[in-house]
Protein backbone atom coordinates (compact mmCIF):
# COMPACT_ATOMS: atom_id res chain seq x y z
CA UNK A 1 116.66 98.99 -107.04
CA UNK A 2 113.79 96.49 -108.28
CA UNK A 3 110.92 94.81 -106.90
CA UNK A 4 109.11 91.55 -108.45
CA UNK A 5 106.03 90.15 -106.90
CA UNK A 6 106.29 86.30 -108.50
CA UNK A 7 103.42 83.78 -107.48
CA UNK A 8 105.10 81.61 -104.41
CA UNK A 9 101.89 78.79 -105.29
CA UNK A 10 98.81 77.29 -103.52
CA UNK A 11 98.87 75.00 -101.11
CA UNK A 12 95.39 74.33 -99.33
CA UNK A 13 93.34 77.01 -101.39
CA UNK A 14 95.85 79.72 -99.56
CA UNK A 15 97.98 81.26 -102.38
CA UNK A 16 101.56 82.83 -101.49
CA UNK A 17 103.67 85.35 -103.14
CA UNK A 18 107.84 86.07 -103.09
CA UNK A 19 108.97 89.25 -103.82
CA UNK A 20 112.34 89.95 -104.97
CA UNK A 21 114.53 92.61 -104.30
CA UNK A 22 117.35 93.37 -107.04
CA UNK A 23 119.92 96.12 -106.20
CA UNK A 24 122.45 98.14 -107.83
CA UNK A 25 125.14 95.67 -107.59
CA UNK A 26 122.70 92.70 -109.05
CA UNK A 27 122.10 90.92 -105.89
CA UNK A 28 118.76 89.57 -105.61
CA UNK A 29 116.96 88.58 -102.54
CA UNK A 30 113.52 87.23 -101.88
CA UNK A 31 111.25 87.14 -99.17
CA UNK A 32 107.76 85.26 -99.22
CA UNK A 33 104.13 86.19 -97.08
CA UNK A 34 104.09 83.06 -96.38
CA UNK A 35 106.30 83.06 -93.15
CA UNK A 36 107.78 86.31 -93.49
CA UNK A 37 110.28 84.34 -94.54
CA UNK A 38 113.67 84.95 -96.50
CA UNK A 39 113.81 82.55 -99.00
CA UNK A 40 116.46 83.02 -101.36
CA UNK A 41 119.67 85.48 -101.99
CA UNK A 42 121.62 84.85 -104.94
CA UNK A 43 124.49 86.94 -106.13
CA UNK A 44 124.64 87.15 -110.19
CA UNK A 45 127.56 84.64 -111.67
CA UNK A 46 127.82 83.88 -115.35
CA UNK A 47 124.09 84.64 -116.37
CA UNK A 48 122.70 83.39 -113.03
CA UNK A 49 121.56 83.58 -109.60
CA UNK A 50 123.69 81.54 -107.38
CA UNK A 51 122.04 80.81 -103.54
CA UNK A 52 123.80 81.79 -100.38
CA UNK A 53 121.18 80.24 -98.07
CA UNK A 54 118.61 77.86 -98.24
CA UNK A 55 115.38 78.34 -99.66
CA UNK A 56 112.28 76.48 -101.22
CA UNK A 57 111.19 76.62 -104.93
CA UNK A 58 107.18 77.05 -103.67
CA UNK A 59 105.00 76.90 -101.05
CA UNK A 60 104.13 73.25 -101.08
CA UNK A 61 108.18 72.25 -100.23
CA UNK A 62 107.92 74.57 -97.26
CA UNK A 63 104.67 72.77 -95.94
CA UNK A 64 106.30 69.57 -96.63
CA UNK A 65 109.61 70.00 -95.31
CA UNK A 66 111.15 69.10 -92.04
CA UNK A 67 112.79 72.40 -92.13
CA UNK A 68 111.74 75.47 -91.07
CA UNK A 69 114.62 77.85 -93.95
CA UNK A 70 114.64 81.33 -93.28
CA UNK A 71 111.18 81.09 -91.22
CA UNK A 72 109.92 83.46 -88.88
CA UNK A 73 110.03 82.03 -85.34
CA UNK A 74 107.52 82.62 -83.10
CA UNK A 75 106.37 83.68 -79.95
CA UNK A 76 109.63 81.89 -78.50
CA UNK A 77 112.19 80.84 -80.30
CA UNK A 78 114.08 77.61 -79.65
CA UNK A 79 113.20 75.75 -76.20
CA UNK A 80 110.89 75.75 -73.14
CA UNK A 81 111.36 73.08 -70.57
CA UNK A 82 108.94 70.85 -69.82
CA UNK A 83 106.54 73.06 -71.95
CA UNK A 84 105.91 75.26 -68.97
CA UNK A 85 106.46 78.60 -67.20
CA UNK A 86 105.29 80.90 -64.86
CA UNK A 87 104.41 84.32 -65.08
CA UNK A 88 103.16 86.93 -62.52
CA UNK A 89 102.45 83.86 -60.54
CA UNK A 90 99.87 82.13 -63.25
CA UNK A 91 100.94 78.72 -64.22
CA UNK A 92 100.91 77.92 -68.61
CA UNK A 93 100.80 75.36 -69.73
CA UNK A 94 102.63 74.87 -73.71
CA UNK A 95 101.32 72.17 -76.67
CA UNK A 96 104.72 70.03 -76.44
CA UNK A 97 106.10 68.92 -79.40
CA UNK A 98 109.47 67.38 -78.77
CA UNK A 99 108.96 64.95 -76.35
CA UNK A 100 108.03 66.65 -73.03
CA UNK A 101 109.12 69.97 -74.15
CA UNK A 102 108.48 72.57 -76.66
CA UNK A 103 110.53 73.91 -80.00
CA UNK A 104 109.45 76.50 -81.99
CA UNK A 105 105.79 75.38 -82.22
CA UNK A 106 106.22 73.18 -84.59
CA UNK A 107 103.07 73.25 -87.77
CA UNK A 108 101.63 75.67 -85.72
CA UNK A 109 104.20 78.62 -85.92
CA UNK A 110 104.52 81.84 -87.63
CA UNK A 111 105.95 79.87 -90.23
CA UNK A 112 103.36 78.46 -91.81
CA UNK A 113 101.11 81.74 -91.28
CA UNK A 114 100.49 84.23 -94.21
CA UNK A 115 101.30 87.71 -93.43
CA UNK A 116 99.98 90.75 -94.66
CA UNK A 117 102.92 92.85 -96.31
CA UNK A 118 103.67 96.01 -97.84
CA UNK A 119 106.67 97.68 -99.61
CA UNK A 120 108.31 100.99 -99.03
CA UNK A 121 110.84 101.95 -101.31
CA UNK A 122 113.61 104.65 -101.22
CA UNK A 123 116.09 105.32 -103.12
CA UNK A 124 118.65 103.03 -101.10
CA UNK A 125 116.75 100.54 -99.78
CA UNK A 126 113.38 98.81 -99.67
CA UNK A 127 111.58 97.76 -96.93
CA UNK A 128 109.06 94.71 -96.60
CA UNK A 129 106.74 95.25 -93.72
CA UNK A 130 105.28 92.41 -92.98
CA UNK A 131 102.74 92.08 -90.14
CA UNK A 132 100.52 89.27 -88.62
CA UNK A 133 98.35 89.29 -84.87
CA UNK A 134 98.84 86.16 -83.01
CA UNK A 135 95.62 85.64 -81.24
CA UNK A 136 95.65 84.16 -77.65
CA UNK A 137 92.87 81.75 -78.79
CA UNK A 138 95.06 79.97 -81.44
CA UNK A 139 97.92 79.50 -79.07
CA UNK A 140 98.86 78.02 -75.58
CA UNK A 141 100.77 81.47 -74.72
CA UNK A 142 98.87 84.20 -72.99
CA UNK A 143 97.68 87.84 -74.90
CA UNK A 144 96.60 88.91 -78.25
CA UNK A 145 100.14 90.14 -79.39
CA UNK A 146 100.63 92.29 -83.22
CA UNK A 147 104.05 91.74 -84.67
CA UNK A 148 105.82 93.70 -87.36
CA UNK A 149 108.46 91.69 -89.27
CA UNK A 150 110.38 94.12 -91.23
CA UNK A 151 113.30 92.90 -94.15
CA UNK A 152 115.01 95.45 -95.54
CA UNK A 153 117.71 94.90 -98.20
CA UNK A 154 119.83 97.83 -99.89
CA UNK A 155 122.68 98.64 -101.89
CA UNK A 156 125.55 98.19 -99.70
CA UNK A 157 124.06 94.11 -100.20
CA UNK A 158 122.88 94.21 -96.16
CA UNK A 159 119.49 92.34 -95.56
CA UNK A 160 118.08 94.11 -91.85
CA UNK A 161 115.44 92.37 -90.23
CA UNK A 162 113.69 94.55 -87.29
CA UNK A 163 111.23 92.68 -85.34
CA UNK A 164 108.36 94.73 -82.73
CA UNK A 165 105.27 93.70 -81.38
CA UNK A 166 103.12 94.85 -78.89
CA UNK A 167 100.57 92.74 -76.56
CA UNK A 168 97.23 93.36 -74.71
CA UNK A 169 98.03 90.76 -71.86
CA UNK A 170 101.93 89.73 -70.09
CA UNK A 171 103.32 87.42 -72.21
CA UNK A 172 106.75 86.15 -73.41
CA UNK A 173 108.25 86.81 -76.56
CA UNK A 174 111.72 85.86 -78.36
CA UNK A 175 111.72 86.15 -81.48
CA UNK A 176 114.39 85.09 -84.24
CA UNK A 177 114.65 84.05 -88.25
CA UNK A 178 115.70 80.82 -89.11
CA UNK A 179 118.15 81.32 -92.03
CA UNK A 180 120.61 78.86 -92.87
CA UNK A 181 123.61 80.02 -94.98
CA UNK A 182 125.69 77.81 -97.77
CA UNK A 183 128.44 80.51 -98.83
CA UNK A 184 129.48 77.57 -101.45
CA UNK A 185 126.83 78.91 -103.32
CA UNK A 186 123.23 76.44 -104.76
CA UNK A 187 124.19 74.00 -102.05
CA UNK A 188 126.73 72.56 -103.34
CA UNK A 189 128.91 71.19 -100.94
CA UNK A 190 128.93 70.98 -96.63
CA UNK A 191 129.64 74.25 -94.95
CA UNK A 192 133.15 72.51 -93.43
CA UNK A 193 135.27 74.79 -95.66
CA UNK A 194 133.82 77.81 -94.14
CA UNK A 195 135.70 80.02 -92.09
CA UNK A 196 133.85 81.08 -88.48
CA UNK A 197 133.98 83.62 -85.92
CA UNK A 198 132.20 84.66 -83.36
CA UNK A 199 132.83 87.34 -80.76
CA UNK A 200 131.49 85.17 -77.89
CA UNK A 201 133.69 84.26 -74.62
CA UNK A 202 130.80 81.81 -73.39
CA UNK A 203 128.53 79.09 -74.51
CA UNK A 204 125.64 76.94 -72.65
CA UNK A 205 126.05 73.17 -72.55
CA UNK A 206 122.52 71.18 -73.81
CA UNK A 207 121.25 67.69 -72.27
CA UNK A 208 120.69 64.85 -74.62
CA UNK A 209 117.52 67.09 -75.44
CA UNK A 210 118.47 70.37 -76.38
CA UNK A 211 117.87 72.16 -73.45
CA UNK A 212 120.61 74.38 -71.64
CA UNK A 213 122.44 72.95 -68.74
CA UNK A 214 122.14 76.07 -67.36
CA UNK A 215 125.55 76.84 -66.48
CA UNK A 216 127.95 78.89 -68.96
CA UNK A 217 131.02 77.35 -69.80
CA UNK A 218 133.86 79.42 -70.98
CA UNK A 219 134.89 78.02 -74.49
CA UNK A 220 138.96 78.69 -74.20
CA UNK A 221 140.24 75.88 -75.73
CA UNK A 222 137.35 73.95 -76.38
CA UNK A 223 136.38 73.36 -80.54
CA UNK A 224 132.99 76.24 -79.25
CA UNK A 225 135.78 78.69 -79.13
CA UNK A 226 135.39 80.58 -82.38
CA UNK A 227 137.18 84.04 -81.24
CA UNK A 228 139.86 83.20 -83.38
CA UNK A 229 138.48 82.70 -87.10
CA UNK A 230 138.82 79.01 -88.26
CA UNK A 231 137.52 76.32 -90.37
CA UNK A 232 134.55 74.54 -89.31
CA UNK A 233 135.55 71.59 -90.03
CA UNK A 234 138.35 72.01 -87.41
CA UNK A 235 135.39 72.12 -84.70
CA UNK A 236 132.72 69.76 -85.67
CA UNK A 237 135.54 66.83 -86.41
CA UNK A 238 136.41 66.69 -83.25
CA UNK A 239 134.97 64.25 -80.59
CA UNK A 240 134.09 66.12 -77.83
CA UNK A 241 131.09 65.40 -75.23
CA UNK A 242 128.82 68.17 -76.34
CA UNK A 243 129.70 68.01 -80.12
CA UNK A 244 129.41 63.94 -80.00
CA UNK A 245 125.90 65.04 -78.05
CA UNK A 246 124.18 66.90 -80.59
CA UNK A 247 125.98 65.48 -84.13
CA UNK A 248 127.82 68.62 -84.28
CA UNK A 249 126.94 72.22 -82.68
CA UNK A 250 123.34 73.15 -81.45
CA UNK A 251 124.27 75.63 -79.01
CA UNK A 252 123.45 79.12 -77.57
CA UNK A 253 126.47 81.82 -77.83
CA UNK A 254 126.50 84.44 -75.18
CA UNK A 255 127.79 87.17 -77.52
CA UNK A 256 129.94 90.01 -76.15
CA UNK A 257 128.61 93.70 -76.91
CA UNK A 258 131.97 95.33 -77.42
CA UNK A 259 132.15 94.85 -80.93
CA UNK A 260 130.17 95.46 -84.08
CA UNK A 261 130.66 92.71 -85.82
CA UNK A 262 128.74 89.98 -83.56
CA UNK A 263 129.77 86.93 -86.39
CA UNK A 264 131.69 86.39 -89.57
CA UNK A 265 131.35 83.50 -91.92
CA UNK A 266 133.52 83.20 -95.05
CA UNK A 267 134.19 80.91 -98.10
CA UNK A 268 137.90 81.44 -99.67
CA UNK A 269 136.46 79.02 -102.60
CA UNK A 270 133.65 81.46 -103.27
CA UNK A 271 135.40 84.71 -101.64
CA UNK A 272 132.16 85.16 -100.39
CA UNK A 273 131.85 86.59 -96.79
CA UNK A 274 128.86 87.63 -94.14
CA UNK A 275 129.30 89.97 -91.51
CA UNK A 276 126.52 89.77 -88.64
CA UNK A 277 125.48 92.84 -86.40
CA UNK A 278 123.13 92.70 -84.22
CA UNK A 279 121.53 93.89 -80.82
CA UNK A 280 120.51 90.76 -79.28
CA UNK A 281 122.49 88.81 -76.37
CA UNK A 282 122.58 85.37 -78.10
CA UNK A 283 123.25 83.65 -81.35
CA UNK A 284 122.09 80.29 -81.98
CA UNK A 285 124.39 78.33 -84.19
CA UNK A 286 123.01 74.67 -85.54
CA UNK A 287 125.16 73.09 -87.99
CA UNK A 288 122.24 71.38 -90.04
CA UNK A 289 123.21 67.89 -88.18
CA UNK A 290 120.50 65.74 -88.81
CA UNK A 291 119.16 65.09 -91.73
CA UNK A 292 115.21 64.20 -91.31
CA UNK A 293 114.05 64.13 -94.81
CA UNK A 294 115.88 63.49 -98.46
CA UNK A 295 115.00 66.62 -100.31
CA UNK A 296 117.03 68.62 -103.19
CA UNK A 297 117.95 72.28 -102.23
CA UNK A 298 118.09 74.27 -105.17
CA UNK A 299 118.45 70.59 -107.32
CA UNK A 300 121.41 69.55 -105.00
CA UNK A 301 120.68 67.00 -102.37
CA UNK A 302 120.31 68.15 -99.14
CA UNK A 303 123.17 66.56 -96.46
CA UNK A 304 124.66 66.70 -93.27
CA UNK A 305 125.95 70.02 -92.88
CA UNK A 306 124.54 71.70 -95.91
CA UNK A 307 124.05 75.02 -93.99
CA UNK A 308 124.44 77.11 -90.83
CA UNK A 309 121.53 78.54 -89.01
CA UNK A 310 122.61 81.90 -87.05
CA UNK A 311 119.99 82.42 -85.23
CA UNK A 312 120.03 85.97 -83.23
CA UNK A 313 117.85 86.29 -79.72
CA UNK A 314 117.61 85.69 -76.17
CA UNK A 315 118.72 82.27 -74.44
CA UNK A 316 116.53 79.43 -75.15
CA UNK A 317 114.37 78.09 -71.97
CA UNK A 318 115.08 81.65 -70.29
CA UNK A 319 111.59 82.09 -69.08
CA UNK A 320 112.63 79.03 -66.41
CA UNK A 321 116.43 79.71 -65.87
CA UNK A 322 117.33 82.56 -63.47
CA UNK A 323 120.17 85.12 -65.16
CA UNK A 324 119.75 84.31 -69.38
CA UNK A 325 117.86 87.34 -70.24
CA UNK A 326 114.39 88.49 -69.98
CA UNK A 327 111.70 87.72 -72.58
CA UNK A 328 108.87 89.17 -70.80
CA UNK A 329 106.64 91.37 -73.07
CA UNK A 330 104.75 93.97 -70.89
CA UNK A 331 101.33 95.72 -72.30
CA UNK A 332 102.71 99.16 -71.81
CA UNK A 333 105.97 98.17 -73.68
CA UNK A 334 106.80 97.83 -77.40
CA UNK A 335 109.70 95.02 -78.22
CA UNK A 336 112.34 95.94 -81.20
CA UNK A 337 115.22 93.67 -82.44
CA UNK A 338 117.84 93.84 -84.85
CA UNK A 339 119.73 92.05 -86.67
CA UNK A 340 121.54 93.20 -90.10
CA UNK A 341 123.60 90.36 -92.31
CA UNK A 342 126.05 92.34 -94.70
CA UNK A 343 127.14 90.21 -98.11
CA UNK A 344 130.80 91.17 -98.51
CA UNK A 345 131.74 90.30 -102.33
């Protein structure tokens, strides 16, 4: 296996780098400081790299762009209603950013925030640890908390990443990575052809503004019913309330823990598949349904649908909804997650 360190340019006198990760089989993947993001992941066809996901040629598009591609998201992932919760009986207060409620921190998240990195290598795998402290004075969320990012990539083409952190103060803490996948390969064409699953009996409702009704709704025979492997395209084409709501799906998955494989997206046009473990309760799936900004992804023009954002973690809001999983991070505890995405060629 290789390693790379290419310049991932200046933007406001910070410089970033991307390191790239080349295996045995000649898949490449690269990650960036600048985020601990993943940022590309090409597999080698006729003299080139061809992109599974979606990623940004430097670090000026990623300051630029609407779009937060294979970001680190911070403290708490997704939603808080209202931009407010109680904890041990103290009252915070969040920095709202979507009307009267909060998403992902917007310009202020982990990423846009350099991380200091380095690489382990073994003979099967390498390891990026990347690691950043989120300071209570630069944020609206109580404690001091240190965060390890780790992405690991090996030979068996499975990217790992293992997220821990500690804090000196109670806080809250949901981590997840914001990578959107394109198995069409350079962005060529809407993620409609590709075939879905997801081992999930349940999925939460939204309002007009993203947040969860609160109630789970069992998916049998509704187009969020993805046991059964099938084309997107047979889901987000049909008119239903929720799908009509959000321009296609937006939604939390409540993911059953009886299998391994959590979710499975395939191409038969590419014969390109993903498998998805992973240790967390829910999977955010977002279909890439609004387009905010024209911008080319890897020099094809971005559109509606161009990727889909698995997003692994606990329910969104669940600080302020009884029964979707606990995000509390205790000083006398250590939080790990993991989630590994195998490339099956």
């Amino acid at each position: 296996m290789r390693v790379d360190m290419l310049p991932f340019g200046i933007y406001n006198e910070e410089s970033y780098v991307e390191i790239l990760i080349t295996n045995d089989q000649g898949v490449q993947i690269g990650f960036s400081d600048l985020g601990a993001r993943i940022n590309s992941w090409g597999v080698l066809k006729e003299g080139r790299f061809e992109q599974i996901i979606l990623g940004y040629r430097n670090a000026t598009e990623v300051f630029e762009s609407p779009y937060f591609f294979g970001g680190t998201i911070e403290r708490v992932a997704d939603c808080i209603a209202d931009g407010e919760f109680v904890l041990d009986g103290n009252h915070h207060i969040l920095d709202c950013n979507e009307g009267i409620n909060y998403f992902n921190r917007g310009q202020n998240g982990y990423n846009f925030n350099r991380f200091d990195f380095e690489i382990v290598k073994s003979e099967n795998q390498i390891d990026i640890i990347f690691s950043y402290v989120d300071e209570e004075k630069g944020s609206s969320y109580p404690g001091d908390v240190t965060i390890t990012v780790i992405h690991s990539f090996n030979n068996q083409n499975e990217w790992t990443v293992t997220y821990k952190a500690t804090t000196d103060k109670m806080t809250i803490f949901n981590p997840t990575n914001h990578v959107y996948f394109n198995l069409n390969g350079n962005n060529s064409a809407p993620v409609l052809n590709h075939e879905f699953f997801v081992n999930a009996d349940y999925f939460l409702p939204l309002e007009a503004d993203g947040i969860p009704v609160g109630n789970e709704k069992y998916m049998k025979r509704t187009p969020f019913d993805f046991r059964t492997p099938h084309l997107l395209q047979d889901s987000l084409l049909v008119e239903t309330p929720q799908l009509v709501l959000m321009n296609g799906i937006d939604h939390p998955f409540m993911l059953n823990q009886k299998e391994k494989v959590a979710l499975r997206l395939a191409c038969s046009e590419t014969n390109y598949k993903v498998e998805i473990l992973t240790d967390r309760p829910v999977v955010i799936v977002y279909t890439l349904n609004k387009i905010e900004s024209s911008i080319d992804v890897w020099d094809n023009p971005l559109q509606s649908h161009s990727g889909i954002a698995i997003e692994t973690q606990e329910a969104s809001n669940a600080i302020n909804m009884l029964g979707l999983g606990n995000i509390r991070l205790d000083p006398t505890e250590e939080f790990h997650s993991q989630t590994t995405y195998r490339l099956v060629l």
